[in-house]
PDB file of N, CA and C in Angstrom:
ATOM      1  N   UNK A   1     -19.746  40.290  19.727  1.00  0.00           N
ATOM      2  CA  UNK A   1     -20.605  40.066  20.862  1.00  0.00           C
ATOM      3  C   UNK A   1     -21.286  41.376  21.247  1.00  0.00           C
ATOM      4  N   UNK A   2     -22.612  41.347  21.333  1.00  0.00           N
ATOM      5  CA  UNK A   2     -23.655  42.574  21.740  1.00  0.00           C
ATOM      6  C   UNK A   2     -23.014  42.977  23.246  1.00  0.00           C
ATOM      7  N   UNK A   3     -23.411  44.228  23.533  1.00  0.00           N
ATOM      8  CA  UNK A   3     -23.022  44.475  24.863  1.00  0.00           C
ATOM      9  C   UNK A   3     -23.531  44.041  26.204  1.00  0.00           C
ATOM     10  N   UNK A   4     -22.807  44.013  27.233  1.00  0.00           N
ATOM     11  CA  UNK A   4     -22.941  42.923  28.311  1.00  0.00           C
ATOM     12  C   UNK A   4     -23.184  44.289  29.157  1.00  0.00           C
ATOM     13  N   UNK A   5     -24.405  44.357  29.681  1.00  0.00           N
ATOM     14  CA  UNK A   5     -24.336  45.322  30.874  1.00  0.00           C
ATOM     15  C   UNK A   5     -25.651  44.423  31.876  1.00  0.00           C
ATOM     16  N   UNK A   6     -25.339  44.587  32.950  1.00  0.00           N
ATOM     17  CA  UNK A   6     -26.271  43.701  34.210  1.00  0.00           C
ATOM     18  C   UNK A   6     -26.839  44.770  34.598  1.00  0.00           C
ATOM     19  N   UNK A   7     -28.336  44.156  35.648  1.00  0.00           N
ATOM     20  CA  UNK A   7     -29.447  44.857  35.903  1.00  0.00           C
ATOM     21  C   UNK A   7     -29.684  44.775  37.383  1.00  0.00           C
ATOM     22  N   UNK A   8     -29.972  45.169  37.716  1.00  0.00           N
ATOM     23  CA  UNK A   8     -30.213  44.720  39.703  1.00  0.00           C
ATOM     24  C   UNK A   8     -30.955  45.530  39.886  1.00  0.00           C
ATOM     25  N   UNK A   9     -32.325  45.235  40.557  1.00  0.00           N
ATOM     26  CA  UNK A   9     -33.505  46.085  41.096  1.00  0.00           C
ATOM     27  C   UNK A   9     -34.284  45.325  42.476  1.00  0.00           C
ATOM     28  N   UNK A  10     -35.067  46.096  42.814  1.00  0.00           N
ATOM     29  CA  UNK A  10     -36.093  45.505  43.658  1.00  0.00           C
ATOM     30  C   UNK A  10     -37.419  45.460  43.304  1.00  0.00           C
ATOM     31  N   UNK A  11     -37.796  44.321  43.534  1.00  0.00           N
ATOM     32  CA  UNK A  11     -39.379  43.560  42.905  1.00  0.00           C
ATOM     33  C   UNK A  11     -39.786  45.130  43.097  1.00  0.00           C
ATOM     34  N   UNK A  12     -41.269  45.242  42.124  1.00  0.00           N
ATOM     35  CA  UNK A  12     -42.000  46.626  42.517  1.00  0.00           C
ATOM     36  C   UNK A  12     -41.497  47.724  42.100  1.00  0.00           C
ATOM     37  N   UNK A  13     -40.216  47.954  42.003  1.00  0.00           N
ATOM     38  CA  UNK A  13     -39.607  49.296  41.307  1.00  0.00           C
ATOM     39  C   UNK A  13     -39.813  49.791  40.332  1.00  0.00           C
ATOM     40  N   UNK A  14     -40.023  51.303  40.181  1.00  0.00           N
ATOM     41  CA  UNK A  14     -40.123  51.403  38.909  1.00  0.00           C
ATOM     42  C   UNK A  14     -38.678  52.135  38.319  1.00  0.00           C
ATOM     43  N   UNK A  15     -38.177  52.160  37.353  1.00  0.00           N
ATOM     44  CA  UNK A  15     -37.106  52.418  36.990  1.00  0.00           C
ATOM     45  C   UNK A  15     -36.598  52.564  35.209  1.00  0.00           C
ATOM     46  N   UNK A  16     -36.295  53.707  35.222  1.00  0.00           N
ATOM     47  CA  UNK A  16     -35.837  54.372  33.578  1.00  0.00           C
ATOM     48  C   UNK A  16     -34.657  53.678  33.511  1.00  0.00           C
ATOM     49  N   UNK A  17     -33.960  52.664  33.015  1.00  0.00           N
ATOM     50  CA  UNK A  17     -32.727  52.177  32.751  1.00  0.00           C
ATOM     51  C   UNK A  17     -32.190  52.698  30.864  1.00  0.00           C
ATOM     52  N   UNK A  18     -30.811  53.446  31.139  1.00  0.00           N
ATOM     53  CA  UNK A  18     -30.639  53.649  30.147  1.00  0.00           C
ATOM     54  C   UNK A  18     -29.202  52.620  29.753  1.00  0.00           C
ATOM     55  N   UNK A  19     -29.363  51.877  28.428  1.00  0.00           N
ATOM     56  CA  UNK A  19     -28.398  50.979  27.855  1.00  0.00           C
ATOM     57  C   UNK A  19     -27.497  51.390  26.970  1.00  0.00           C
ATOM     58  N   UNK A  20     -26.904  50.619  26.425  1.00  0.00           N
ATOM     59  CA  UNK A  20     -26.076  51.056  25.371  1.00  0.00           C
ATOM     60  C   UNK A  20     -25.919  49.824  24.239  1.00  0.00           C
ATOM     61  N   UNK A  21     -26.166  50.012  22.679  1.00  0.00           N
ATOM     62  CA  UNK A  21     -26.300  48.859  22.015  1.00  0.00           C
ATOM     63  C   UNK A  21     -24.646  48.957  21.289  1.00  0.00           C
ATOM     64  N   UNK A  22     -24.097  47.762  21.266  1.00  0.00           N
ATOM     65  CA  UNK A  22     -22.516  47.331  20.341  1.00  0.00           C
ATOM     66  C   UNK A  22     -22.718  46.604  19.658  1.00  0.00           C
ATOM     67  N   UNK A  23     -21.931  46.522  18.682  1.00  0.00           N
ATOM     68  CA  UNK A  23     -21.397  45.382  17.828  1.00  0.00           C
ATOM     69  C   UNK A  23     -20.869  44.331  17.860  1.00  0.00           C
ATOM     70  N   UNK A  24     -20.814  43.636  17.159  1.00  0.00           N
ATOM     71  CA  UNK A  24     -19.492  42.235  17.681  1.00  0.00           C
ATOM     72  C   UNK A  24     -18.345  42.862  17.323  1.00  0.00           C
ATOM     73  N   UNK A  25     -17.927  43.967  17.151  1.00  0.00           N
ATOM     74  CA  UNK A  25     -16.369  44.694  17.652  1.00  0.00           C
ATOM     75  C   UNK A  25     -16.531  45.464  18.172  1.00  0.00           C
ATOM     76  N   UNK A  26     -17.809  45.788  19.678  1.00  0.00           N
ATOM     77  CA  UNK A  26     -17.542  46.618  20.395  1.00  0.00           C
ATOM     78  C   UNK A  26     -18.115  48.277  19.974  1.00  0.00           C
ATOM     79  N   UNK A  27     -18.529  48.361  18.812  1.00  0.00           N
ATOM     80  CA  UNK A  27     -18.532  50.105  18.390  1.00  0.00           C
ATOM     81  C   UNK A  27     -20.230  50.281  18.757  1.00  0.00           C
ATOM     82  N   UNK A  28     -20.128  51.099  18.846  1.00  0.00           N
ATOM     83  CA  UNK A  28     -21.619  51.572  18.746  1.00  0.00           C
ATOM     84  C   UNK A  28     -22.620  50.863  17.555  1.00  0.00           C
ATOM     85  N   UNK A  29     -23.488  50.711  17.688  1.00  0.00           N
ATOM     86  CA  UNK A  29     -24.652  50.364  17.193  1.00  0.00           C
ATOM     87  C   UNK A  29     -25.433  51.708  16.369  1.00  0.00           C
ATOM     88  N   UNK A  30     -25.692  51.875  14.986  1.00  0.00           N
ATOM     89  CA  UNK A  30     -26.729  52.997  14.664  1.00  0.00           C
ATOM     90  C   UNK A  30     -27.508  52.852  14.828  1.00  0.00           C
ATOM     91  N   UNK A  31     -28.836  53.279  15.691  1.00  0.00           N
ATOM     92  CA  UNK A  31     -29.548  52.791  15.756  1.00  0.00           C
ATOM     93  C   UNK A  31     -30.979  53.567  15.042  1.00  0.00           C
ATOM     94  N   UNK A  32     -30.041  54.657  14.062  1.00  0.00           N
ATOM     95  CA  UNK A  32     -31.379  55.770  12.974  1.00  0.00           C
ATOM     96  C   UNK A  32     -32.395  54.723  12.073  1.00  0.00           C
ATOM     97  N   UNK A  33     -33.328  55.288  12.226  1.00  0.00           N
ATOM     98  CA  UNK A  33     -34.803  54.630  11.720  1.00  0.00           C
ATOM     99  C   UNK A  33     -34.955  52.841  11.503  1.00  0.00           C
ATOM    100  N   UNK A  34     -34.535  52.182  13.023  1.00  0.00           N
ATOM    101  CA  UNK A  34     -34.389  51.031  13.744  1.00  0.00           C
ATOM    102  C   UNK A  34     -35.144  51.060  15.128  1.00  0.00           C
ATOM    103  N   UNK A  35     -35.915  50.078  15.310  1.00  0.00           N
ATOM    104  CA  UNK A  35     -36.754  49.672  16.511  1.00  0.00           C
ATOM    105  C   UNK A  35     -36.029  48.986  17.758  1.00  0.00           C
ATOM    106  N   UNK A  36     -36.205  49.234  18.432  1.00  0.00           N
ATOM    107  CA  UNK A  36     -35.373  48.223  19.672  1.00  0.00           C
ATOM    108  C   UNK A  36     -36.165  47.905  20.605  1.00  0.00           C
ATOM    109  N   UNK A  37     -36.379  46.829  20.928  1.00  0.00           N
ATOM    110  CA  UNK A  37     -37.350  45.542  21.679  1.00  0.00           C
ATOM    111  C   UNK A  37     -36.631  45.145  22.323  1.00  0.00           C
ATOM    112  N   UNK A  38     -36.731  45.177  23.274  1.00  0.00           N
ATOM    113  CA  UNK A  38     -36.182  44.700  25.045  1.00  0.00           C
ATOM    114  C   UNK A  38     -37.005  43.734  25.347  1.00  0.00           C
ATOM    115  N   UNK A  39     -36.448  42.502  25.978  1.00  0.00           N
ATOM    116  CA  UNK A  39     -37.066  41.406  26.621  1.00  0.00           C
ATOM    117  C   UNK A  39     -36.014  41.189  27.694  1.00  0.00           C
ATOM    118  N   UNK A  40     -36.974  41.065  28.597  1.00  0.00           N
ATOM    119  CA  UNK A  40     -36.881  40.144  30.215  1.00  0.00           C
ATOM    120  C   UNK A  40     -37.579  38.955  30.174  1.00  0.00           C
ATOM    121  N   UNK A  41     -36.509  37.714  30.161  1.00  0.00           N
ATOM    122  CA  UNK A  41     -37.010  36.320  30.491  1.00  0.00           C
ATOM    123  C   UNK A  41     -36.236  34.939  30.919  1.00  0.00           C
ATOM    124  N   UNK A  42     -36.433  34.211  31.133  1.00  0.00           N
ATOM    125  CA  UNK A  42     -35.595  33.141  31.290  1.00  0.00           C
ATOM    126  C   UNK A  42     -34.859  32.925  30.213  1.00  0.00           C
ATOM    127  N   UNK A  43     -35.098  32.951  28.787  1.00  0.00           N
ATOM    128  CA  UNK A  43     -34.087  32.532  27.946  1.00  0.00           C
ATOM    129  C   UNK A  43     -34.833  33.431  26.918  1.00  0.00           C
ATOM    130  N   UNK A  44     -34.127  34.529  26.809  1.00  0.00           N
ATOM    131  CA  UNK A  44     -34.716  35.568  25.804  1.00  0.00           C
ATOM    132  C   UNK A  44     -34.282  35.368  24.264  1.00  0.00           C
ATOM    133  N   UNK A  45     -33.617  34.105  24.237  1.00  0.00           N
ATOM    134  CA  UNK A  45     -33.662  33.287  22.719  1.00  0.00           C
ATOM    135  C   UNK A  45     -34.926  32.948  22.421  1.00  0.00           C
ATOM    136  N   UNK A  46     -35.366  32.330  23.054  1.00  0.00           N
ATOM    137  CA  UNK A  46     -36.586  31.686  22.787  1.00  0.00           C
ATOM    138  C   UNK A  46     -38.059  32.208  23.372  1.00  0.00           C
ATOM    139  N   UNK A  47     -38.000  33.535  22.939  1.00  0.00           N
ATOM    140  CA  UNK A  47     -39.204  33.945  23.269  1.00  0.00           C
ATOM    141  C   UNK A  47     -40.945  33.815  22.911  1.00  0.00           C
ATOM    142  N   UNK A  48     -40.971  32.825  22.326  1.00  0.00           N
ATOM    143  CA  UNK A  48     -42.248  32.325  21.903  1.00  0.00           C
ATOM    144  C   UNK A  48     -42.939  31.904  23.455  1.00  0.00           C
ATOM    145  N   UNK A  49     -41.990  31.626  24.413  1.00  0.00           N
ATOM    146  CA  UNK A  49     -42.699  30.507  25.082  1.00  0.00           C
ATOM    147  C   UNK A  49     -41.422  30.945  26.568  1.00  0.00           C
ATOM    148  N   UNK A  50     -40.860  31.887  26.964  1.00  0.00           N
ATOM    149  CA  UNK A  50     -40.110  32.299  27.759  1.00  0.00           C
ATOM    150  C   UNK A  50     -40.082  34.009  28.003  1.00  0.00           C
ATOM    151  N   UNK A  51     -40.506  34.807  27.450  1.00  0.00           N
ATOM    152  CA  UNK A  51     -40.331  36.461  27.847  1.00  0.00           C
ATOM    153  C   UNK A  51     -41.438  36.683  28.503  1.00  0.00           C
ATOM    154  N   UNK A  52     -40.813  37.474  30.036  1.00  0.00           N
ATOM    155  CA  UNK A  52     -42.056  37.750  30.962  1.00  0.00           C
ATOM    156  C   UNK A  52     -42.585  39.339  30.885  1.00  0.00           C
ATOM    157  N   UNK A  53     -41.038  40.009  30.067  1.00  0.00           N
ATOM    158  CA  UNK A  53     -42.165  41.400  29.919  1.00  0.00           C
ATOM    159  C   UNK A  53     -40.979  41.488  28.635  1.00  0.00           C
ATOM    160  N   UNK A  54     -41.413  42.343  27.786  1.00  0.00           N
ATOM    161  CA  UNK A  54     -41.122  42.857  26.183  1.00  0.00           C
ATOM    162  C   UNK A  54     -41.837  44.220  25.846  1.00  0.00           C
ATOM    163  N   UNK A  55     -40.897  44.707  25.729  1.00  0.00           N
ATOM    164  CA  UNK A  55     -40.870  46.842  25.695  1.00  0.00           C
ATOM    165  C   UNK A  55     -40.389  47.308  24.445  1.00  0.00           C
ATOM    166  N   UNK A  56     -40.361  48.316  24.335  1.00  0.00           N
ATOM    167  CA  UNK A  56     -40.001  49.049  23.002  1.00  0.00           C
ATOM    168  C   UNK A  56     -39.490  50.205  23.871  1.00  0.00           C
ATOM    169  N   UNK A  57     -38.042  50.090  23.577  1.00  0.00           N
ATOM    170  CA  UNK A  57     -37.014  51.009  24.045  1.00  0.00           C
ATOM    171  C   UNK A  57     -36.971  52.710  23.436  1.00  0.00           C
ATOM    172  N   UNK A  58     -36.707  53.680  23.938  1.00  0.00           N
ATOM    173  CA  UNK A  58     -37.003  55.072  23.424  1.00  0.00           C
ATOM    174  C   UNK A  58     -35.327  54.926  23.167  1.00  0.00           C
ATOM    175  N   UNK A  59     -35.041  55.345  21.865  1.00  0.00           N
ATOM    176  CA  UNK A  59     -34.047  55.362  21.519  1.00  0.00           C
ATOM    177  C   UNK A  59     -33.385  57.235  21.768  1.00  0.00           C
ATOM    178  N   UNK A  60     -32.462  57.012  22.828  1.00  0.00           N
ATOM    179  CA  UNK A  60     -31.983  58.785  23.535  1.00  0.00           C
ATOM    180  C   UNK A  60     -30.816  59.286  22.361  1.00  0.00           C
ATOM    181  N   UNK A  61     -30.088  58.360  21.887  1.00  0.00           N
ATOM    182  CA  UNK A  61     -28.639  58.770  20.861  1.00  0.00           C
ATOM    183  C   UNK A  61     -28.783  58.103  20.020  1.00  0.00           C
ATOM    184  N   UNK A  62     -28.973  57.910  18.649  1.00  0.00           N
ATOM    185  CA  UNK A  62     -28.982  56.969  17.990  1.00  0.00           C
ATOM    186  C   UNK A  62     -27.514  56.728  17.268  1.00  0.00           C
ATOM    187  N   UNK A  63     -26.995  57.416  17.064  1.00  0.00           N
ATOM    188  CA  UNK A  63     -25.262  56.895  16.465  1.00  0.00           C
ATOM    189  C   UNK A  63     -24.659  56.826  17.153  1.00  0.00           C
ATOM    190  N   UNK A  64     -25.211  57.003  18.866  1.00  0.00           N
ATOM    191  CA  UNK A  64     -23.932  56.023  20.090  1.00  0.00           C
ATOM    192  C   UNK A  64     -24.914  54.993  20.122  1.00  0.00           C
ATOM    193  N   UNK A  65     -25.914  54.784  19.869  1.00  0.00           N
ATOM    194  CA  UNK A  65     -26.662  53.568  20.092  1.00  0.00           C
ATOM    195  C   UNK A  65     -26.941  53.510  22.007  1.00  0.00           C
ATOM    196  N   UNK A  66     -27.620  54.645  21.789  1.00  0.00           N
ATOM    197  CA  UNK A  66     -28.053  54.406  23.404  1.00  0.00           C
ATOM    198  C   UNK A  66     -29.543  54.826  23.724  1.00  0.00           C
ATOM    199  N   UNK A  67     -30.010  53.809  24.152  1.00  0.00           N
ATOM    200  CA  UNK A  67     -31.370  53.743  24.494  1.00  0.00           C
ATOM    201  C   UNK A  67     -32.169  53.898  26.022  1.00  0.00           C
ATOM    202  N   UNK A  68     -32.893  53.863  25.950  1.00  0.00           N
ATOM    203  CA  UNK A  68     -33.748  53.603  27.730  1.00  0.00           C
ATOM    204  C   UNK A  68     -34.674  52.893  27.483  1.00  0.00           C
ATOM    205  N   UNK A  69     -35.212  52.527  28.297  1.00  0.00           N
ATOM    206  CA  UNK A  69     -36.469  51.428  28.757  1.00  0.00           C
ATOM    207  C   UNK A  69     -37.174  51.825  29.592  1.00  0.00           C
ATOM    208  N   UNK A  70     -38.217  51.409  30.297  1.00  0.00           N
ATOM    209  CA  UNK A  70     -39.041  52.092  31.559  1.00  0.00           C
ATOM    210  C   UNK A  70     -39.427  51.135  32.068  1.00  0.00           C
ATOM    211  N   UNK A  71     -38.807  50.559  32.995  1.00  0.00           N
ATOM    212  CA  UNK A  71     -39.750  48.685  33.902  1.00  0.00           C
ATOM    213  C   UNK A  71     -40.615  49.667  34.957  1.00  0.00           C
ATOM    214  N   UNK A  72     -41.759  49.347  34.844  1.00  0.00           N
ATOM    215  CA  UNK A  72     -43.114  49.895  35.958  1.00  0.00           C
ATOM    216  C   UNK A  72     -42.717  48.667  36.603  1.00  0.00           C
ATOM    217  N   UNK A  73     -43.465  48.990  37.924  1.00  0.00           N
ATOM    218  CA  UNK A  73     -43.549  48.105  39.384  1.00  0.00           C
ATOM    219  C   UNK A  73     -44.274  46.825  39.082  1.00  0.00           C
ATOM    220  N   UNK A  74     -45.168  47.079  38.137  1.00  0.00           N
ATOM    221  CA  UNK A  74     -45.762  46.086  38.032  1.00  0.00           C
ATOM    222  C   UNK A  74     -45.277  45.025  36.916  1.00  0.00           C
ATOM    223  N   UNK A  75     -44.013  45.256  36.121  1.00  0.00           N
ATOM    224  CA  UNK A  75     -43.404  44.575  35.504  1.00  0.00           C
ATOM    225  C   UNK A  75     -42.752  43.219  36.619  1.00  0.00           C
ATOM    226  N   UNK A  76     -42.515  43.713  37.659  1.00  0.00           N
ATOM    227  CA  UNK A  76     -41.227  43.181  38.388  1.00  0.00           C
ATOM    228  C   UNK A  76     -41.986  42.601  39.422  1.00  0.00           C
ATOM    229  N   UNK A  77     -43.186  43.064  40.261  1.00  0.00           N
ATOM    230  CA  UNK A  77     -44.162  42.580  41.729  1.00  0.00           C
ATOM    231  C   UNK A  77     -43.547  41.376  41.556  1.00  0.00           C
ATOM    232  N   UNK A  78     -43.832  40.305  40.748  1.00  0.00           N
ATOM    233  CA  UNK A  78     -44.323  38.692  41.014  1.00  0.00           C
ATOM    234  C   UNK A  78     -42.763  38.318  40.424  1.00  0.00           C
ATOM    235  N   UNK A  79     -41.464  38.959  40.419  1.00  0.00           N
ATOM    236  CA  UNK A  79     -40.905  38.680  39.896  1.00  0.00           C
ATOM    237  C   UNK A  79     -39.236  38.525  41.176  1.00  0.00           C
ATOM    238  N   UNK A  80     -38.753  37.503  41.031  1.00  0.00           N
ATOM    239  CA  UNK A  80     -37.642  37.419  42.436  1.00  0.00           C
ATOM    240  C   UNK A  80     -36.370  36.487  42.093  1.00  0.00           C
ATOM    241  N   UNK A  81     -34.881  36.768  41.572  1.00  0.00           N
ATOM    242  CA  UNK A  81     -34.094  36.095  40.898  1.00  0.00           C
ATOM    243  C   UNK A  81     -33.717  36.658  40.013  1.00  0.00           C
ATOM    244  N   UNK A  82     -32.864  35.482  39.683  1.00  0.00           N
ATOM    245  CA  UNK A  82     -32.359  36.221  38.473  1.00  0.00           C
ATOM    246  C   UNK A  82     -32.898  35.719  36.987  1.00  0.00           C
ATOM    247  N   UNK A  83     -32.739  36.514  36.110  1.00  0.00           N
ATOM    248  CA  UNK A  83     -33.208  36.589  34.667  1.00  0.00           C
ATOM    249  C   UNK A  83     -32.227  37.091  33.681  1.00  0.00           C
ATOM    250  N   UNK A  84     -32.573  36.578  32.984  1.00  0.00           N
ATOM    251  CA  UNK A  84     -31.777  37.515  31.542  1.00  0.00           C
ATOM    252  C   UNK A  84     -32.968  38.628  30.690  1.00  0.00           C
ATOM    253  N   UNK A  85     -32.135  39.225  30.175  1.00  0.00           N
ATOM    254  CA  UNK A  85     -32.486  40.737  29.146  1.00  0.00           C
ATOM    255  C   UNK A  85     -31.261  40.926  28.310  1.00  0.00           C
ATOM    256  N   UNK A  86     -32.221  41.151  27.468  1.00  0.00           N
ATOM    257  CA  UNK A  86     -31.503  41.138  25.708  1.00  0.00           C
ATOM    258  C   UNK A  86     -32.017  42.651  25.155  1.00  0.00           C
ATOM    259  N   UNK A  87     -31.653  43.185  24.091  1.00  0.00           N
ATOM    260  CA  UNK A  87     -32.628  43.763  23.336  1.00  0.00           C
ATOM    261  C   UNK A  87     -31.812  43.255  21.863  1.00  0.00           C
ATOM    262  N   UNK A  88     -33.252  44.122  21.020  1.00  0.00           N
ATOM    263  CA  UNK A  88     -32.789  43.471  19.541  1.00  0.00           C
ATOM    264  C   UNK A  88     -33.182  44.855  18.775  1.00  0.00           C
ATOM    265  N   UNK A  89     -32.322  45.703  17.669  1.00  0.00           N
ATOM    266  CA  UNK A  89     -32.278  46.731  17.202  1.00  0.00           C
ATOM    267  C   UNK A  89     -32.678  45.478  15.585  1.00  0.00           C
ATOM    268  N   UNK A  90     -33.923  46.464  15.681  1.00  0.00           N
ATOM    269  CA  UNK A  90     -34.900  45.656  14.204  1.00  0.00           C
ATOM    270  C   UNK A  90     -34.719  46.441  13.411  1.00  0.00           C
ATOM    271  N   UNK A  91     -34.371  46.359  11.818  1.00  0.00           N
ATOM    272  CA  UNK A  91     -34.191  47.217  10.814  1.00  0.00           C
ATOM    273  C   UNK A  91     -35.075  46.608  10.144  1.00  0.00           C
ATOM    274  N   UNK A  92     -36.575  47.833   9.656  1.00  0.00           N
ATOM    275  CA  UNK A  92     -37.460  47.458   8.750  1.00  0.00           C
ATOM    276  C   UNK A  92     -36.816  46.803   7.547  1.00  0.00           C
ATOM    277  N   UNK A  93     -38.502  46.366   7.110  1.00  0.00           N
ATOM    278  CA  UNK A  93     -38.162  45.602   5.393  1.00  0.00           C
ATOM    279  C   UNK A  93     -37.758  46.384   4.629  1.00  0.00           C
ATOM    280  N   UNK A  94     -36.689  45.899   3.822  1.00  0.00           N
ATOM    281  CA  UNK A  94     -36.254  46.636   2.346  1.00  0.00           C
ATOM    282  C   UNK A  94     -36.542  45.587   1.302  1.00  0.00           C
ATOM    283  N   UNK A  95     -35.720  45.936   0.293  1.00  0.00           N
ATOM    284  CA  UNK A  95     -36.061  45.200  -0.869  1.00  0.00           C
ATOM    285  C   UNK A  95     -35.245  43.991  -0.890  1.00  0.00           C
ATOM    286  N   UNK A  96     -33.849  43.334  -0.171  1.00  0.00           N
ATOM    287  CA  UNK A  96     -33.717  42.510   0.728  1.00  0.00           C
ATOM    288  C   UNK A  96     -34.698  41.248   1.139  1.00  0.00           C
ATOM    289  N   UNK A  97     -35.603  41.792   1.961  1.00  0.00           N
ATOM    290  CA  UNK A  97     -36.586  41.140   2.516  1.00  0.00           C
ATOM    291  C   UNK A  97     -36.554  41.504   4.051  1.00  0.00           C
ATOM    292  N   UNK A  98     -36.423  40.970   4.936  1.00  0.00           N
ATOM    293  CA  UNK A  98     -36.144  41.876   6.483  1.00  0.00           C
ATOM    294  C   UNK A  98     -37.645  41.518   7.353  1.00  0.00           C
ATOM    295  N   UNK A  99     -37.971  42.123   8.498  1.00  0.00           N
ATOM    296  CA  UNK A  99     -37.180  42.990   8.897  1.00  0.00           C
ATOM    297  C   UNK A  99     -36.039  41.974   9.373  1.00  0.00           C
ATOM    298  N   UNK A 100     -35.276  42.366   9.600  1.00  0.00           N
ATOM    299  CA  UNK A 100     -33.821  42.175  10.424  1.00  0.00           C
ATOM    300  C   UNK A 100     -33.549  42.424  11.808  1.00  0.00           C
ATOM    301  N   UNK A 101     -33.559  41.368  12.578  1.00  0.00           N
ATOM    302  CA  UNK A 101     -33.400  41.633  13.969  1.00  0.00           C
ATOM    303  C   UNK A 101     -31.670  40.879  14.849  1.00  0.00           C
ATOM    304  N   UNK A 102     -31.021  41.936  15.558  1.00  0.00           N
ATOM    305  CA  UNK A 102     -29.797  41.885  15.972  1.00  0.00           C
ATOM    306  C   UNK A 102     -29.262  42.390  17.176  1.00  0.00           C
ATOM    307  N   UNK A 103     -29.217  41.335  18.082  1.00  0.00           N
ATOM    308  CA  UNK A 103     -28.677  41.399  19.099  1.00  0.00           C
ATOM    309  C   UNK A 103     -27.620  42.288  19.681  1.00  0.00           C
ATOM    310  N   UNK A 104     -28.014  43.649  20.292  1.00  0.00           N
ATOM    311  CA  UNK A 104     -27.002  44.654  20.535  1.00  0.00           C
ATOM    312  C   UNK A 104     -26.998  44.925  21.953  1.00  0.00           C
ATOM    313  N   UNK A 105     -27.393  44.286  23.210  1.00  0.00           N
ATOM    314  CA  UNK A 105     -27.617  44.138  24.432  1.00  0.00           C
ATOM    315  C   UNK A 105     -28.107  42.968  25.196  1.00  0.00           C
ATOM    316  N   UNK A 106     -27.491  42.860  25.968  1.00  0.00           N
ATOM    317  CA  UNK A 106     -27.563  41.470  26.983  1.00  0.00           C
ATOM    318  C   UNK A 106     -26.949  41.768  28.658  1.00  0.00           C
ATOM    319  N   UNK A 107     -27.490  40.709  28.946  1.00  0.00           N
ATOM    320  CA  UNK A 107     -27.071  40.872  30.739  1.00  0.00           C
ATOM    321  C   UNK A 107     -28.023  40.033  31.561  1.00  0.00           C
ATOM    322  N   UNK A 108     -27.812  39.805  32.772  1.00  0.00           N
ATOM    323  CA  UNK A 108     -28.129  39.550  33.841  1.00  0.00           C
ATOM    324  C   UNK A 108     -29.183  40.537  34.105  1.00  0.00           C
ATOM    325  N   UNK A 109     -30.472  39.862  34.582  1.00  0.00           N
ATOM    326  CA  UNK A 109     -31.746  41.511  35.206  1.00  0.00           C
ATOM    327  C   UNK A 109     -31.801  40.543  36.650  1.00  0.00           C
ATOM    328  N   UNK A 110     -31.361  41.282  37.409  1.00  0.00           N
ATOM    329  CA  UNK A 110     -31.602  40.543  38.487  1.00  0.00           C
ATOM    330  C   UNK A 110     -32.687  41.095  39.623  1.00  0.00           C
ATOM    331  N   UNK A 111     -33.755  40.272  40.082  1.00  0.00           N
ATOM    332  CA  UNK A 111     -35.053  41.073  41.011  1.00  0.00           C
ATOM    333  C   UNK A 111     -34.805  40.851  42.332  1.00  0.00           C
ATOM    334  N   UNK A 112     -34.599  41.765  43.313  1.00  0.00           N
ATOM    335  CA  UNK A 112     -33.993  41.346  44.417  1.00  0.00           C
ATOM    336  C   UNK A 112     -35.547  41.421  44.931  1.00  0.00           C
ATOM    337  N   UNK A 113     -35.920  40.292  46.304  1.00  0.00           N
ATOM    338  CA  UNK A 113     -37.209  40.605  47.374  1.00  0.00           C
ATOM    339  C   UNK A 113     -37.243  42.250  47.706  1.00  0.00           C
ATOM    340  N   UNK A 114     -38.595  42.576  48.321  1.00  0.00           N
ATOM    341  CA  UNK A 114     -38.810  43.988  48.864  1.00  0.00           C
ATOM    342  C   UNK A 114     -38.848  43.074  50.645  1.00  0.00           C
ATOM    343  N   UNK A 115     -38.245  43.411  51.492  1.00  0.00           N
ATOM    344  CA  UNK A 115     -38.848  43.255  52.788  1.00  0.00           C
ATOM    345  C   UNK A 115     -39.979  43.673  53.164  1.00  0.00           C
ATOM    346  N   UNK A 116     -40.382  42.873  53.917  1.00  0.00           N
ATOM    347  CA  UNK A 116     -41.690  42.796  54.748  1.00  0.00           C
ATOM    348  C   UNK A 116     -41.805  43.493  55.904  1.00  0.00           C
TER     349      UNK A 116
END
């Protein structure tokens, strides 16, 4: 199971969130010359037709597998509840075939109201 870490912000915020990608036993994720795509959406399985914002994560460690993201204010304005966020550590094409995409982060993104 990818790692479970939750999100809590306020609509409008902007905010550097840094993650951490696992394995299904928990270890770190490599994440050397691999892409990582972050989605925020109702069901970030099915993103054809469900992701309300999708980023490309700056990868900070790559053999702890730890990344950041950057949600601008304007990711989040029109946004109030809760959501899910995933990311997916993509390993280009080889001779295989590929690319290869694998679930190494998940959670709860939750948008709290700004008062009035």
């Amino acid at each position: 199971m990818a790692m479970v870490q939750h999100i809590d912000l306020f609509a409008g915020e902007d905010r550097e969130i840094a993650l951490a990608g696992r394995d299904e036993f928990g270890l770190p994720v490599d994440l050397t010359g691999k892409t990582v795509e972050w989605r925020i959406g109702r069901s970030p399985l099915r993103p054809e037709d469900s992701s309300t914002v999708v980023k490309t994560a700056t990868v900070i460690d790559a053999g702890m597998g730890v990344f950041t993201v950057q949600v601008m204010a304007a990711d989040t304005t029109d946004m109030d509840g809760d959501f899910e966020h995933m990311a997916f550590a993509i390993t280009p094409s080889d001779s295989l075939g590929g690319p290869y995409r694998a679930v190494i982060c998940q959670g709860r993104f939750r948008v709290r109201p700004v008062l009035a």
